[in-house]
PDB file of N, CA and C in Angstrom:
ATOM      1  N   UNK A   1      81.042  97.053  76.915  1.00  0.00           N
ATOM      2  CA  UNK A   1      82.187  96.587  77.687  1.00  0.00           C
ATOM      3  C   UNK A   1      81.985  95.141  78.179  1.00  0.00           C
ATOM      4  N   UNK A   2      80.657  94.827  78.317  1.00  0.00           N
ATOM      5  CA  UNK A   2      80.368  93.718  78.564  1.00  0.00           C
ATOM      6  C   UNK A   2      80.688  92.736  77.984  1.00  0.00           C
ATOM      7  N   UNK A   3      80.416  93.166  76.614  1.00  0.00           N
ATOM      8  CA  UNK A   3      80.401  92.235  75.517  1.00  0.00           C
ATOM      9  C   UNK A   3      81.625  91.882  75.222  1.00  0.00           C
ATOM     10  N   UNK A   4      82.528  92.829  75.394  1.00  0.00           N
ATOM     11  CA  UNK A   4      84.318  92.500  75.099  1.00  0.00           C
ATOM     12  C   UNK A   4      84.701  91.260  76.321  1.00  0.00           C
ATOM     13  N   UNK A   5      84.439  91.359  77.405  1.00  0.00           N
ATOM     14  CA  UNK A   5      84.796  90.645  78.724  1.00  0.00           C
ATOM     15  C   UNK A   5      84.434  89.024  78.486  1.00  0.00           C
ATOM     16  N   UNK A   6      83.300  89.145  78.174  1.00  0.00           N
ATOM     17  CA  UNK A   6      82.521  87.638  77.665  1.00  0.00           C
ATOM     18  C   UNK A   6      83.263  87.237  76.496  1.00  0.00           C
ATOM     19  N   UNK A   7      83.796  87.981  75.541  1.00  0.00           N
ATOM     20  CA  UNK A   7      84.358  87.237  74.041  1.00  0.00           C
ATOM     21  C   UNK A   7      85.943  86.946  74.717  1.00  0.00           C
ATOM     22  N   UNK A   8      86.564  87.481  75.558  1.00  0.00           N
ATOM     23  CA  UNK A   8      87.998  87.216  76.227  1.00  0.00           C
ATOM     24  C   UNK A   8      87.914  86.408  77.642  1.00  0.00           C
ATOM     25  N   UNK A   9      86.291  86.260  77.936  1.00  0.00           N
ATOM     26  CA  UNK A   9      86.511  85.089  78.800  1.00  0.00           C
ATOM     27  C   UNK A   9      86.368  83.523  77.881  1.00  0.00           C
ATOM     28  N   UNK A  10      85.836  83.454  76.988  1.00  0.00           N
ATOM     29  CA  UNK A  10      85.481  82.612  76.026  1.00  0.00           C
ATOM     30  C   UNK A  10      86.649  81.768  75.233  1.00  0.00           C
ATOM     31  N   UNK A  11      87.669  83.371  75.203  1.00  0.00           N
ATOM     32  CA  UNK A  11      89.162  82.858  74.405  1.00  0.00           C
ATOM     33  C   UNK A  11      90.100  82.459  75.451  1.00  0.00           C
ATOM     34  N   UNK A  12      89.899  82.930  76.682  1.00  0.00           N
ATOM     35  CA  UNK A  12      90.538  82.360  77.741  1.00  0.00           C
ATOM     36  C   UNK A  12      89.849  80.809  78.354  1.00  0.00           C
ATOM     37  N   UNK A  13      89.233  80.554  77.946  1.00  0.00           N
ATOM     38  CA  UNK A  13      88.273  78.908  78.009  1.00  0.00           C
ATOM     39  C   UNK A  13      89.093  78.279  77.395  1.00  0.00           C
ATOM     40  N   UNK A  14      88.911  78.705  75.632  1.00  0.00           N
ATOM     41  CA  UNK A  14      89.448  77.783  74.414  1.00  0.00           C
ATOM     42  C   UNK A  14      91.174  77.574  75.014  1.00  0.00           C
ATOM     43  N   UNK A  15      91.422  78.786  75.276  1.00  0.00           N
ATOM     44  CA  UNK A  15      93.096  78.245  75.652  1.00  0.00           C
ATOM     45  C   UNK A  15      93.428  77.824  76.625  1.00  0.00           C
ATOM     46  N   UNK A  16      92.103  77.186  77.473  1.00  0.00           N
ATOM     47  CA  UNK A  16      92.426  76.689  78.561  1.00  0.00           C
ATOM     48  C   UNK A  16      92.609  75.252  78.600  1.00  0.00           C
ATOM     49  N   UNK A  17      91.588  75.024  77.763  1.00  0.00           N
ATOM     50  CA  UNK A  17      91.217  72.986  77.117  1.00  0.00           C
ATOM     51  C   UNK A  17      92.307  73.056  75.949  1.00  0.00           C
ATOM     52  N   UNK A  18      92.701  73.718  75.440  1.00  0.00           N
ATOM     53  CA  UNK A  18      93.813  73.505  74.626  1.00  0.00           C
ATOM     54  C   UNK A  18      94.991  73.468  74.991  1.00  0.00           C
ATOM     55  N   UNK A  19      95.121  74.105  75.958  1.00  0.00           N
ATOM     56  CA  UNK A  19      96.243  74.028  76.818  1.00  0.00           C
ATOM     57  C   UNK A  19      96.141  72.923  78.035  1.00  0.00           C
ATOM     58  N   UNK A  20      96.094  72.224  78.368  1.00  0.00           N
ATOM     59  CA  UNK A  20      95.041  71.312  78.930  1.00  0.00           C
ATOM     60  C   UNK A  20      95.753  69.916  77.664  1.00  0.00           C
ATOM     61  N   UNK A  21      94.745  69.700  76.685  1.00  0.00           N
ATOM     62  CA  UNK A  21      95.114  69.140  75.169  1.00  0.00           C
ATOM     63  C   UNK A  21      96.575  68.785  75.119  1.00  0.00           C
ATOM     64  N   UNK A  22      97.236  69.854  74.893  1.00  0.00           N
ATOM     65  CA  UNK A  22      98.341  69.913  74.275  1.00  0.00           C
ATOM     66  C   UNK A  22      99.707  68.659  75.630  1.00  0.00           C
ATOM     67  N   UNK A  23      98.990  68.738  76.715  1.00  0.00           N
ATOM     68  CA  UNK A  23      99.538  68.531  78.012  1.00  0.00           C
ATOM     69  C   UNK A  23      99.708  67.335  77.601  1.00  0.00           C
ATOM     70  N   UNK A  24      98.360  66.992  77.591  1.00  0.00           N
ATOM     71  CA  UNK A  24      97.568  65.758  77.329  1.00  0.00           C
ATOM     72  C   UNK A  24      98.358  64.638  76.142  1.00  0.00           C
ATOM     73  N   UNK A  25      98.790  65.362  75.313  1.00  0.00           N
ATOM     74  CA  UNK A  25      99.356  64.915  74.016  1.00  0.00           C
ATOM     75  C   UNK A  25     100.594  64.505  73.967  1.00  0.00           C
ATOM     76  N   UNK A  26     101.677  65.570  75.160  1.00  0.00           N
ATOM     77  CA  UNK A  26     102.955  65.205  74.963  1.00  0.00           C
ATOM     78  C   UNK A  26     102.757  64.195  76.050  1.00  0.00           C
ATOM     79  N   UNK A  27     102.317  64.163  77.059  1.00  0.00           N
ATOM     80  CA  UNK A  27     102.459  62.742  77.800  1.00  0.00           C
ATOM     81  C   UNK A  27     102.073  61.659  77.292  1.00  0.00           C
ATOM     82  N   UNK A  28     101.366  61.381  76.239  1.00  0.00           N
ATOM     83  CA  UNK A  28     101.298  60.469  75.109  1.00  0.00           C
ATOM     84  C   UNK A  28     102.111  59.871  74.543  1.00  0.00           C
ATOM     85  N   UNK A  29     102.662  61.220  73.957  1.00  0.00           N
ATOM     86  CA  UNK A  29     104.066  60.732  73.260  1.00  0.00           C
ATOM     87  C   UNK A  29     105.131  60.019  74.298  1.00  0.00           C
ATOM     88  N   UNK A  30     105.312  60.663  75.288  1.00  0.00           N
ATOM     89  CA  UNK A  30     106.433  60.401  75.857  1.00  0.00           C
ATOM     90  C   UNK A  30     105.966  59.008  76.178  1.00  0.00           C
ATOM     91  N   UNK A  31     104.635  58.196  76.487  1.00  0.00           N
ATOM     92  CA  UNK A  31     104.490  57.056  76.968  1.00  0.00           C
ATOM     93  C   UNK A  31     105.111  56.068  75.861  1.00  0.00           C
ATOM     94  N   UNK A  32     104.562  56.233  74.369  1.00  0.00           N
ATOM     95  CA  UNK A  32     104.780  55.650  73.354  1.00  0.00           C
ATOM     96  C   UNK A  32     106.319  55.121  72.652  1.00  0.00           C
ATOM     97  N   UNK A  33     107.106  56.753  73.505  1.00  0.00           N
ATOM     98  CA  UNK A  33     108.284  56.560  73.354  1.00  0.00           C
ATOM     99  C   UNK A  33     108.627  55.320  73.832  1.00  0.00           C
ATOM    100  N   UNK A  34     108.144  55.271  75.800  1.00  0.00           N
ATOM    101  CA  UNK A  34     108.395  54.354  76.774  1.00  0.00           C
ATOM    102  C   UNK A  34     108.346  53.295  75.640  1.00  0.00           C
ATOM    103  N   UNK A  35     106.896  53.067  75.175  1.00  0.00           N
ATOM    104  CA  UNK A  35     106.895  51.982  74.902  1.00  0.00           C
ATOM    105  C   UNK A  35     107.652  51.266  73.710  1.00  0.00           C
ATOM    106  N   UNK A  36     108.305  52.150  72.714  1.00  0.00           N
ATOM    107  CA  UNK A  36     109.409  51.624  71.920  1.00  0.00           C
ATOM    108  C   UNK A  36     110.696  51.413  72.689  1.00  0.00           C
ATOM    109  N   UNK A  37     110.799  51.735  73.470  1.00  0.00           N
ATOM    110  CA  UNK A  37     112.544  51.555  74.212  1.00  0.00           C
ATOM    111  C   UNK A  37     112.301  49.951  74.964  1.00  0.00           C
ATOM    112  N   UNK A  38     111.095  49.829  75.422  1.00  0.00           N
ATOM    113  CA  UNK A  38     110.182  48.443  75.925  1.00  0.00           C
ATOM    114  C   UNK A  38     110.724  47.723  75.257  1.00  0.00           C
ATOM    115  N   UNK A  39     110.058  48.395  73.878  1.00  0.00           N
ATOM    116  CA  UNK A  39     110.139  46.788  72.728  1.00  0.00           C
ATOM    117  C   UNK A  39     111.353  46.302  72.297  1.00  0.00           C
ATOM    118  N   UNK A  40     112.086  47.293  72.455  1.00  0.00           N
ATOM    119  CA  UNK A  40     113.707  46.861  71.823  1.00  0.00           C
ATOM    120  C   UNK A  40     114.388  46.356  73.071  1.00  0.00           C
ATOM    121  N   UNK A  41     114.004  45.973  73.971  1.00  0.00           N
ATOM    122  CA  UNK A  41     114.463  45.848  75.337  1.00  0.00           C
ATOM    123  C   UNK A  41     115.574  46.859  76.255  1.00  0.00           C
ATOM    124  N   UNK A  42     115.370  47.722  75.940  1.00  0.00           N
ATOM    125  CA  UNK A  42     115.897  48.967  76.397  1.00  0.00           C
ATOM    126  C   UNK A  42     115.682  48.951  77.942  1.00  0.00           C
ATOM    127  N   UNK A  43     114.484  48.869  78.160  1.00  0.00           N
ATOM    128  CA  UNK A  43     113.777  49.252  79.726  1.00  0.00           C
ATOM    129  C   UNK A  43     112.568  48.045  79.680  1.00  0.00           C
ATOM    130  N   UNK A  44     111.823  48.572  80.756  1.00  0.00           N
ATOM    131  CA  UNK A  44     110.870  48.024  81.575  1.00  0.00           C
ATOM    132  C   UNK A  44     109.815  48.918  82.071  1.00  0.00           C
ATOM    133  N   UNK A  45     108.590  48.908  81.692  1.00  0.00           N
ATOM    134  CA  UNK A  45     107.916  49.624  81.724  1.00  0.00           C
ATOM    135  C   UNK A  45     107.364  49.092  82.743  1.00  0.00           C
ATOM    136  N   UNK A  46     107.114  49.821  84.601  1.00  0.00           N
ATOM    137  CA  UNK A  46     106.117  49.347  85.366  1.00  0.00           C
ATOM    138  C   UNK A  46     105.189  49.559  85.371  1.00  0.00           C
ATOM    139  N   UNK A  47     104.742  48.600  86.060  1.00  0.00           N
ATOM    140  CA  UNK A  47     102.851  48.616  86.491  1.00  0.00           C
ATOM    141  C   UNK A  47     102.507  49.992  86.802  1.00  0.00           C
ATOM    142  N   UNK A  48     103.226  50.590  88.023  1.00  0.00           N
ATOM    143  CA  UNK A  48     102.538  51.723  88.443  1.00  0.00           C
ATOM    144  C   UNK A  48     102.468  53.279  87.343  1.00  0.00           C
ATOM    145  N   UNK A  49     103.476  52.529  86.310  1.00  0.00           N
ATOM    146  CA  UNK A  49     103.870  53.953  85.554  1.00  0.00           C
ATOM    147  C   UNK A  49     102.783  54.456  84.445  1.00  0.00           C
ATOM    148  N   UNK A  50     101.969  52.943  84.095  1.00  0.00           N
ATOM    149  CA  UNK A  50     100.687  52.555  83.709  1.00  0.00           C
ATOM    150  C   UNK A  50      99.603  52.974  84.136  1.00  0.00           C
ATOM    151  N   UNK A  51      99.278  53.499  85.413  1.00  0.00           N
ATOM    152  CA  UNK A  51      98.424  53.755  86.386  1.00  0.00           C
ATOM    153  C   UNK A  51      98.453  55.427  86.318  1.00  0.00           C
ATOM    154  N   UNK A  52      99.388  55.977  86.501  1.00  0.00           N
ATOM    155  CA  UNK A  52     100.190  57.145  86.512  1.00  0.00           C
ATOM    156  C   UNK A  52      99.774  57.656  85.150  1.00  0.00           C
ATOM    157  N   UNK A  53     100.123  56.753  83.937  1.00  0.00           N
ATOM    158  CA  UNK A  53      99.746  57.567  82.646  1.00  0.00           C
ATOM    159  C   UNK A  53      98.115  57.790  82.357  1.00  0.00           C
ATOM    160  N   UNK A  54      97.635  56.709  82.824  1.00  0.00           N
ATOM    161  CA  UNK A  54      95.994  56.423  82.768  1.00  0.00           C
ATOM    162  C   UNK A  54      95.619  57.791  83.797  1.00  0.00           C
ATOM    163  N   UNK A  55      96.051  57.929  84.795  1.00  0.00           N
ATOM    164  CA  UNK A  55      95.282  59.303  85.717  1.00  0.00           C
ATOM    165  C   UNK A  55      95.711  60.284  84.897  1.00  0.00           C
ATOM    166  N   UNK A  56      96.888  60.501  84.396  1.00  0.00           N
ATOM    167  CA  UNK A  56      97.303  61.980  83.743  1.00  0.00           C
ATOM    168  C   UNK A  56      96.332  62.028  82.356  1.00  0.00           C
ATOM    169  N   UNK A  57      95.946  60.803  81.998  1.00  0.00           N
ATOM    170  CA  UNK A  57      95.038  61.030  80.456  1.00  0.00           C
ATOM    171  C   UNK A  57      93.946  61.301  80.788  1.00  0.00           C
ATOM    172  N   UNK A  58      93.312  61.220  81.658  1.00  0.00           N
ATOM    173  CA  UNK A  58      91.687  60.788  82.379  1.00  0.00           C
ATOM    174  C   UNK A  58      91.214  61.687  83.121  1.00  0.00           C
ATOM    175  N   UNK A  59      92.220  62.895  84.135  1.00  0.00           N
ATOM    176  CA  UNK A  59      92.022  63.521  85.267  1.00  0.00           C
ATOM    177  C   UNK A  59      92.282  64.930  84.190  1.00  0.00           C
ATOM    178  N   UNK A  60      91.566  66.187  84.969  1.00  0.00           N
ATOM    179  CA  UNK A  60      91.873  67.707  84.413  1.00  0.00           C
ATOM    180  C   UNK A  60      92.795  68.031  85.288  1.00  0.00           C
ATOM    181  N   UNK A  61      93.283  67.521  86.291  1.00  0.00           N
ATOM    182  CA  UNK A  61      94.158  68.165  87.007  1.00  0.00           C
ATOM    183  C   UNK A  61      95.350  68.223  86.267  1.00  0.00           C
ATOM    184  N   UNK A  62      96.292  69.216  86.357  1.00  0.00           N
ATOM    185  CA  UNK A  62      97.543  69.143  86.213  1.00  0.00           C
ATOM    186  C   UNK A  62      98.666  68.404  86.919  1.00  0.00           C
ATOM    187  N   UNK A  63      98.196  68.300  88.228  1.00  0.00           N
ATOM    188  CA  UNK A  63      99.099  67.220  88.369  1.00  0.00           C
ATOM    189  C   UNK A  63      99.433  65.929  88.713  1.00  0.00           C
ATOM    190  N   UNK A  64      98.462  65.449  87.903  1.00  0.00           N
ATOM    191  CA  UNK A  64      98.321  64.118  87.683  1.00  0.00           C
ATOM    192  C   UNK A  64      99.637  64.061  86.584  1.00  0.00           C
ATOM    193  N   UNK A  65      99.229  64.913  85.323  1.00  0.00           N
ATOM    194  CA  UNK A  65     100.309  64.711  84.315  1.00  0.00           C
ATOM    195  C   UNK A  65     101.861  64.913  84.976  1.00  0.00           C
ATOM    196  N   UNK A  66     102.173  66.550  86.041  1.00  0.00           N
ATOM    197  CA  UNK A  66     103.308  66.780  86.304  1.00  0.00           C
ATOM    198  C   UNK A  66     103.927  65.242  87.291  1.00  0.00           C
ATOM    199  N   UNK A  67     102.904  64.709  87.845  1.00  0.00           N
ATOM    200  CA  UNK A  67     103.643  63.557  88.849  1.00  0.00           C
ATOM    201  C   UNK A  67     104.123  62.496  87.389  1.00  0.00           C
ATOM    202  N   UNK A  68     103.393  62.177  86.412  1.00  0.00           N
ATOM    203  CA  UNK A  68     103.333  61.105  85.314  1.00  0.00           C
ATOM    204  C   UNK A  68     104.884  61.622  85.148  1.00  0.00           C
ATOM    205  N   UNK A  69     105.031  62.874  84.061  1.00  0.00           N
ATOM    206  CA  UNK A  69     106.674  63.037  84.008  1.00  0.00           C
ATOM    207  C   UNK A  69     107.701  63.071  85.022  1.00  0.00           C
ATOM    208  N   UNK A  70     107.161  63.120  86.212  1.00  0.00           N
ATOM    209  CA  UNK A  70     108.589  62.551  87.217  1.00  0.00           C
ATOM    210  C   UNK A  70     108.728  61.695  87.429  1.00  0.00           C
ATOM    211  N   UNK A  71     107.948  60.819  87.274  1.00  0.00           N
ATOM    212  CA  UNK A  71     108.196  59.440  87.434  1.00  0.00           C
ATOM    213  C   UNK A  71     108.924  58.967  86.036  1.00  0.00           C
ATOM    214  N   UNK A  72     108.613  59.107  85.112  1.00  0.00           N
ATOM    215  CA  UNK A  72     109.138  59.212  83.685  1.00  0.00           C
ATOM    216  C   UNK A  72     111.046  59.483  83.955  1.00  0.00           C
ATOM    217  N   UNK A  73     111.072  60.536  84.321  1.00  0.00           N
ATOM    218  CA  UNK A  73     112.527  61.116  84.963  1.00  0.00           C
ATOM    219  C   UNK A  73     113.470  60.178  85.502  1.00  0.00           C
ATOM    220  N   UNK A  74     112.360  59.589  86.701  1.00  0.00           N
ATOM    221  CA  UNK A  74     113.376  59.133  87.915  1.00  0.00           C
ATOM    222  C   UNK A  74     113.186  57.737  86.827  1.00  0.00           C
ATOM    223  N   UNK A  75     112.554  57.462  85.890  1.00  0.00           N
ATOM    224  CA  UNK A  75     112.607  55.712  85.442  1.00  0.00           C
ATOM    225  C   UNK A  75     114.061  55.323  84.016  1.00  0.00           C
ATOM    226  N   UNK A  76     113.873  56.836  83.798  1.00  0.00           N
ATOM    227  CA  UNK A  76     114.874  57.159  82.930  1.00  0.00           C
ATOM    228  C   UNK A  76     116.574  57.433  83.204  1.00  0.00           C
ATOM    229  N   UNK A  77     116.575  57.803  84.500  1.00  0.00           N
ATOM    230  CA  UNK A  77     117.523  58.314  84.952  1.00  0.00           C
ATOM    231  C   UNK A  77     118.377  56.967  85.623  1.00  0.00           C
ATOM    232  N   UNK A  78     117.650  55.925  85.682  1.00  0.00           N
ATOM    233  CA  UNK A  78     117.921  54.062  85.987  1.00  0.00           C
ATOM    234  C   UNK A  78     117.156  54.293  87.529  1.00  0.00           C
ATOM    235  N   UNK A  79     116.921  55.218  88.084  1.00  0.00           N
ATOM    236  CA  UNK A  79     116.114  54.849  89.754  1.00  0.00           C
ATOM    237  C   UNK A  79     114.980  54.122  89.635  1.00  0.00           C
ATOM    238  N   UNK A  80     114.213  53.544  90.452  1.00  0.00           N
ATOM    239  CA  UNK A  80     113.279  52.595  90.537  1.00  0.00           C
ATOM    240  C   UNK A  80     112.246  54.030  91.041  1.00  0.00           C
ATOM    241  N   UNK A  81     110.982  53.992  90.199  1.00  0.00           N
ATOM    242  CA  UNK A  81     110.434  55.662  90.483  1.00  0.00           C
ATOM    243  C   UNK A  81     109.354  54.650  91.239  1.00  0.00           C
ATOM    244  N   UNK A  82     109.193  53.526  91.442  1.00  0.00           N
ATOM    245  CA  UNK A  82     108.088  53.266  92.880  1.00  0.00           C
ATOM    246  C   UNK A  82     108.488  52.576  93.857  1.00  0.00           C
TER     247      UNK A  82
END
């Protein structure tokens, strides 16, 4: 019984950094997006939103990333998110 507990704490690890990963990945994208709408002069990418993406890539917390997409939101939505 032991042995089952340890192989499903193990798979609950892997889907934890993968899940974790995957977080990790779409806030990527979504920056990259930022940064094509940048280039076509669409928007304006701020300083702080820079700062914001760097903690959500760098930190395990979750909500480093969940603050990164609201700010994303409110920058999208035309509000000034700082």
């Amino acid at each position: 019984m032991s042995e089952v507990k340890n192989i499903l704490d193990e798979i609950l690890d892997i889907i934890e950094v993968h899940t974790e990963l995957i977080d990790k990945l779409q806030c990527q994208a979504i920056m990259h997006s930022l940064q094509i709408q940048e280039l076509k002069g669409k928007l304006k990418i701020p300083n702080g939103l820079w700062i914001l993406y760097a903690d959500a890539m760098l930190e395990k917390d979750k909500q480093f990333r969940i603050k990164f997409r609201q700010k994303v939101r409110e920058l999208l939505k035309g509000g000034d998110p700082f």
